[in-house]
N, C-alpha and C. Protein backbone atom coordinates (compact mmCIF):
# COMPACT_ATOMS: atom_id res chain seq x y z
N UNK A 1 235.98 -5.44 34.96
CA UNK A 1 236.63 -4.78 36.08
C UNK A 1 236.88 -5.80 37.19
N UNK A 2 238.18 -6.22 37.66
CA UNK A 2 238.61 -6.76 38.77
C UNK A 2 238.14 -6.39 40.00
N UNK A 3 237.36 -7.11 41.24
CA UNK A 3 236.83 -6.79 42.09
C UNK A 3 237.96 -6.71 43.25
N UNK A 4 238.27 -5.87 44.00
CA UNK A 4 239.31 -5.62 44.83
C UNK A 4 238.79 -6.33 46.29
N UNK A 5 239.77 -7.47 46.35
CA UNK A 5 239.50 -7.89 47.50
C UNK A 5 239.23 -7.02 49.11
N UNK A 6 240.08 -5.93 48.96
CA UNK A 6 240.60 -5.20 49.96
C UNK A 6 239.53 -4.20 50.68
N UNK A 7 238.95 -3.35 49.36
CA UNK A 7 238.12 -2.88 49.96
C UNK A 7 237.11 -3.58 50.03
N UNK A 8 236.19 -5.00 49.02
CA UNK A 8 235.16 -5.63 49.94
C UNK A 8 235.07 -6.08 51.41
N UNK A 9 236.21 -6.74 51.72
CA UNK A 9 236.87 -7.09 52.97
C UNK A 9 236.61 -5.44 54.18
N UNK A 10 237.11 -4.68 53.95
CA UNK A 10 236.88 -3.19 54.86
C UNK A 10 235.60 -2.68 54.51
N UNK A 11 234.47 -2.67 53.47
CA UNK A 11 233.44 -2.50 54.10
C UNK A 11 232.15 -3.76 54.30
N UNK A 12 232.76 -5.04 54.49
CA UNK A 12 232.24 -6.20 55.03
C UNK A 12 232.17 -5.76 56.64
N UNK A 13 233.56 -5.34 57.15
CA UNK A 13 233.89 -5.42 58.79
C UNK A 13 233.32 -4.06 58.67
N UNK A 14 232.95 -3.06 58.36
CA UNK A 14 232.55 -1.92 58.65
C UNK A 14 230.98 -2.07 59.39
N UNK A 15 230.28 -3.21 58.13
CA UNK A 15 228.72 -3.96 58.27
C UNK A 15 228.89 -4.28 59.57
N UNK A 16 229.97 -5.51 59.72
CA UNK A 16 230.11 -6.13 60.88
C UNK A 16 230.36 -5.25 62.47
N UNK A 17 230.77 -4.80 62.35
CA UNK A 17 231.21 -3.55 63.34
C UNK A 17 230.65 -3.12 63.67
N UNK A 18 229.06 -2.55 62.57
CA UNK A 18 228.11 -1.96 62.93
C UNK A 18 227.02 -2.28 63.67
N UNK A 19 226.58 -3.32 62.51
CA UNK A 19 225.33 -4.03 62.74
C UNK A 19 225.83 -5.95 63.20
N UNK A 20 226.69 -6.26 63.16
CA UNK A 20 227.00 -7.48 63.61
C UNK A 20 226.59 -8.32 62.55
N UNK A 21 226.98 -7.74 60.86
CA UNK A 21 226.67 -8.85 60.35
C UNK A 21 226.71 -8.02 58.66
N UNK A 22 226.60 -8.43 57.90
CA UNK A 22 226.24 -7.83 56.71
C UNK A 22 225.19 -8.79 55.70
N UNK A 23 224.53 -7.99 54.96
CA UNK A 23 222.86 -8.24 54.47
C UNK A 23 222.94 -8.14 52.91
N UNK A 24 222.72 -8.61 52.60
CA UNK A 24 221.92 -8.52 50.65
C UNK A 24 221.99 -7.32 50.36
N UNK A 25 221.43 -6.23 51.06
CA UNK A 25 221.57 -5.01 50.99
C UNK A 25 222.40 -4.80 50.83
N UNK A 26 223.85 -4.66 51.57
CA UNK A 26 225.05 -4.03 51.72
C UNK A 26 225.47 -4.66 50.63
N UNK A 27 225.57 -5.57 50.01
CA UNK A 27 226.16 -6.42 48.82
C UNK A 27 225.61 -5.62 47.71
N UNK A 28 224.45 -5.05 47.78
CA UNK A 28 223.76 -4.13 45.93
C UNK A 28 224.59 -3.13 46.46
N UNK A 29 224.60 -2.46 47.81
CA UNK A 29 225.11 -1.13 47.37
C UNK A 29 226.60 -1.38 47.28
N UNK A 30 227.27 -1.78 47.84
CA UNK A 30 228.84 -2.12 48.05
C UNK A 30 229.04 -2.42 46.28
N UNK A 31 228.41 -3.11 45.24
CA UNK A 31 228.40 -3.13 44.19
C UNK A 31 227.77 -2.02 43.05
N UNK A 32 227.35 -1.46 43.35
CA UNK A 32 227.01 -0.09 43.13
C UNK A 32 228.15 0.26 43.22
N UNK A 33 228.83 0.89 44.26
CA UNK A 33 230.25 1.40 44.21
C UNK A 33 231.07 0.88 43.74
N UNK A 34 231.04 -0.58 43.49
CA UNK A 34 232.29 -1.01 42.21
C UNK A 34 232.03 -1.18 41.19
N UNK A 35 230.75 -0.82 40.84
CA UNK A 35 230.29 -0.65 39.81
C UNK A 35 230.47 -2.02 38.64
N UNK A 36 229.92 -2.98 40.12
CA UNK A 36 229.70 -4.65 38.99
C UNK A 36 228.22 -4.96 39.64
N UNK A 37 228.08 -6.35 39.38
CA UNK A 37 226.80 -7.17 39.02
C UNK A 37 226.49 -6.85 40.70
N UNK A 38 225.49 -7.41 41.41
CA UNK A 38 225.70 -7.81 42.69
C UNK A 38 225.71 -9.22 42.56
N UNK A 39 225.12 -9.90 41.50
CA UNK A 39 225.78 -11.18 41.58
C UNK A 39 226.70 -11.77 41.74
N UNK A 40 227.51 -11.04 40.40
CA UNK A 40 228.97 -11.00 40.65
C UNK A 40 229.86 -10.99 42.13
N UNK A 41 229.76 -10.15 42.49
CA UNK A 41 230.28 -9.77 43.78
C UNK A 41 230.04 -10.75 44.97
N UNK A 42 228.36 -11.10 44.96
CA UNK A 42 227.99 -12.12 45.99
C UNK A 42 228.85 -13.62 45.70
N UNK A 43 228.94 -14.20 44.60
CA UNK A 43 229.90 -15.04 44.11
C UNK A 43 231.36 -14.87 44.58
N UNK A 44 232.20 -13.69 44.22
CA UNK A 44 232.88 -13.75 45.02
C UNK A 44 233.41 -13.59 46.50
N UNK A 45 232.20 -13.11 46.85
CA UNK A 45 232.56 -13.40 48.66
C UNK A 45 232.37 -14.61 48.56
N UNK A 46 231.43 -15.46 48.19
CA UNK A 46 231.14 -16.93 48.72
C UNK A 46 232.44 -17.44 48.23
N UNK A 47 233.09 -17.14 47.00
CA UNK A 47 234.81 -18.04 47.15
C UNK A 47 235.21 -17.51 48.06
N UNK A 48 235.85 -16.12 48.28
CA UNK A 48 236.59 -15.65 49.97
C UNK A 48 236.07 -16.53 51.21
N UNK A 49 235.08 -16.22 51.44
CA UNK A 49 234.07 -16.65 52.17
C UNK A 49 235.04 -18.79 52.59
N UNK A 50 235.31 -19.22 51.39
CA UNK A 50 235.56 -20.63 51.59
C UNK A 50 237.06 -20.78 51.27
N UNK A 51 237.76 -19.51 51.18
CA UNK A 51 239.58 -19.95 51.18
C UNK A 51 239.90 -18.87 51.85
N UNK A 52 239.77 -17.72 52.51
CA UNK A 52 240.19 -16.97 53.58
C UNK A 52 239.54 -16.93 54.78
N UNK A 53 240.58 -17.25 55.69
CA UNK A 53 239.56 -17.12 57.30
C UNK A 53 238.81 -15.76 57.56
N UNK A 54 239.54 -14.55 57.08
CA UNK A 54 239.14 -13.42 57.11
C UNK A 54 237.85 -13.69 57.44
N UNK A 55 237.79 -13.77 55.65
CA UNK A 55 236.40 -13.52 55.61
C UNK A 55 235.15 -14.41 55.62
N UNK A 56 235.98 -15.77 56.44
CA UNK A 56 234.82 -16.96 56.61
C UNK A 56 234.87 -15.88 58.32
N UNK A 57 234.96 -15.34 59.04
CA UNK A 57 234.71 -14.67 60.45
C UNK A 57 233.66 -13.73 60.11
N UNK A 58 233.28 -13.67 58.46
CA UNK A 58 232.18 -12.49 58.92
C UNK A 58 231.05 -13.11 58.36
N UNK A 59 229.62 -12.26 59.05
CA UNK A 59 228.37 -12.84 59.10
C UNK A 59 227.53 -12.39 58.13
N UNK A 60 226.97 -13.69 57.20
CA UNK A 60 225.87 -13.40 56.24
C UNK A 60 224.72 -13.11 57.26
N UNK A 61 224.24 -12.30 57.45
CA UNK A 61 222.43 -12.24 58.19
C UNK A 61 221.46 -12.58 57.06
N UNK A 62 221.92 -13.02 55.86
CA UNK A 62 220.49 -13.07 55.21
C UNK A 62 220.08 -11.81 53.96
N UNK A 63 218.82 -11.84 53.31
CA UNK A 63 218.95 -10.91 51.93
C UNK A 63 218.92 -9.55 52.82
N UNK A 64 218.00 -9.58 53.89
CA UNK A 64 217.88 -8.24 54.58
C UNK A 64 217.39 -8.49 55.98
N UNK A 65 217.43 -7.68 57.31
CA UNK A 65 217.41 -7.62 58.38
C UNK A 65 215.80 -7.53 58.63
N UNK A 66 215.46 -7.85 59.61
CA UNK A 66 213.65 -8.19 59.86
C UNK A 66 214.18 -7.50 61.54
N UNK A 67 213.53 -6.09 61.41
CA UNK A 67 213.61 -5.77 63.50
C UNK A 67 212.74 -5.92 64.06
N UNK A 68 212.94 -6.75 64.77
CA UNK A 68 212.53 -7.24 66.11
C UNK A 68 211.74 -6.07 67.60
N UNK A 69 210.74 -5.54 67.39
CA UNK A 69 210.38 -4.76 68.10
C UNK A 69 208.82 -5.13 68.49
């Protein structure tokens, strides 16, 4: 199954929008819904990630968020 740039890209900025960043987390479930690897998927953001500005503007935080309280 071909991974659709389009919607990773809209719920990357959705992460971003939200929480100022997107997490390891959002990558299993966002792959869950496309129903591939999360490896897979994490691989291809890291190519986006290094030939579209898009999506070199949005923020890895890491496998998961640690709050600060």
């Amino acid at each position: 199954m071909q991974i659709s740039r389009k919607k990773v890209f809209e719920y990357l900025s959705r992460c971003q929008d939200e929480k100022g960043g997107y997490t390891g987390h959002d990558i299993a479930e966002l792959a869950k819904l496309l129903l591939v690897s999360r490896k897979a998927l994490k691989k291809r953001i890291d190519g986006w990630t290094l030939a579209d500005p898009s999506f070199a503007g949005l923020n890895y935080r890491g496998t998961s968020v640690v709050p600060i309280t």
